[in-house]
Protein backbone atom coordinates (compact mmCIF):
# COMPACT_ATOMS: atom_id res chain seq x y z
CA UNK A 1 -102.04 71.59 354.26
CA UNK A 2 -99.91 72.78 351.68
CA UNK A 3 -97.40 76.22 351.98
CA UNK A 4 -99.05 77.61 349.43
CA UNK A 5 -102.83 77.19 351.47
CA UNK A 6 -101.12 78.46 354.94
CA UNK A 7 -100.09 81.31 353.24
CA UNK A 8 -103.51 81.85 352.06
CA UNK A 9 -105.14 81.25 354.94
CA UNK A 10 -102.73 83.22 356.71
CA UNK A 11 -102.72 86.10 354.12
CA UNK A 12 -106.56 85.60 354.43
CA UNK A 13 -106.69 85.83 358.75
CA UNK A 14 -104.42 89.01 358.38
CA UNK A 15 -106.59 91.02 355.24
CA UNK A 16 -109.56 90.05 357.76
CA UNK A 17 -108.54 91.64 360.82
CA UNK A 18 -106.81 94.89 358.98
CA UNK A 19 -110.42 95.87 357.31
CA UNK A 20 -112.50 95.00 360.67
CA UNK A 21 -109.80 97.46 362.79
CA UNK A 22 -110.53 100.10 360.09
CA UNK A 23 -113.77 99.90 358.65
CA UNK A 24 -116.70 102.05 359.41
CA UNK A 25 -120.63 101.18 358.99
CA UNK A 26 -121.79 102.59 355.12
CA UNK A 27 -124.11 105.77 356.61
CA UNK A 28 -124.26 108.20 353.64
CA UNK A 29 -121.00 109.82 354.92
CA UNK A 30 -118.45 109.92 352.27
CA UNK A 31 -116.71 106.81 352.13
CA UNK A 32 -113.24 105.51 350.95
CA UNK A 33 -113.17 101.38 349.49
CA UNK A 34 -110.03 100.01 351.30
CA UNK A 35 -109.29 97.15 349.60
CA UNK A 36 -106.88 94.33 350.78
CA UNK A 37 -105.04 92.53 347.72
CA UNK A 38 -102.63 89.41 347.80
CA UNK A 39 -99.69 90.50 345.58
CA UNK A 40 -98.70 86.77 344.50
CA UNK A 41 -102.14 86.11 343.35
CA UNK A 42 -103.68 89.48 342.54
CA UNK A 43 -106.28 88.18 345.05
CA UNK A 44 -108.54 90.54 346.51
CA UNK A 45 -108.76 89.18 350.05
CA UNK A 46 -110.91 91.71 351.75
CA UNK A 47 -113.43 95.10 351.38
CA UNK A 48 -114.16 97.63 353.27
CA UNK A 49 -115.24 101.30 353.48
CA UNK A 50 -114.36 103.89 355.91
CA UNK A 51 -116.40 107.33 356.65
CA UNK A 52 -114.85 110.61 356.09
CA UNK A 53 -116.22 114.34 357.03
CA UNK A 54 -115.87 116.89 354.83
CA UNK A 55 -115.42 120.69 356.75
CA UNK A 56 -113.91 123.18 353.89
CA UNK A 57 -110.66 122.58 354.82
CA UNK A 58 -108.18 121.47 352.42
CA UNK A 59 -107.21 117.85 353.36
CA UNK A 60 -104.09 115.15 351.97
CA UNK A 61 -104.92 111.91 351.73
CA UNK A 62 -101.88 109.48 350.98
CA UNK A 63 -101.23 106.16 349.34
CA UNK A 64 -99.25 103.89 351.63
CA UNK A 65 -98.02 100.77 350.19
């Protein structure tokens, strides 16, 4: 296997197991796309949504990078 497939594969493994710890089931809730990219290939590696409720109050949502 070449370095640049292992890092793939392991960039792959990782985007995998970030969106199933996060991601919610689509319900009609609101829902956010969280997106997993590979920065060296522009590679989008993995989808997927989580829920939010909305209850009048103000909220923040940030960008973490």
């Amino acid at each position: 296997m070449s370095a640049d497939l292992a890092r793939l594969a392991a960039a792959q493994e990782a985007a995998d197991q970030v969106i199933a710890a996060v991601a919610t089931p689509v319900d009609g809730r609101p829902m956010l796309r969280i997106a997993v990219t590979d920065p060296e290939t522009n590679t989008r590696l993995a989808t997927g949504f989580v829920a939010y409720d909305v209850d009048g109050r103000a909220r923040h949502l940030r960008s973490v990078s």
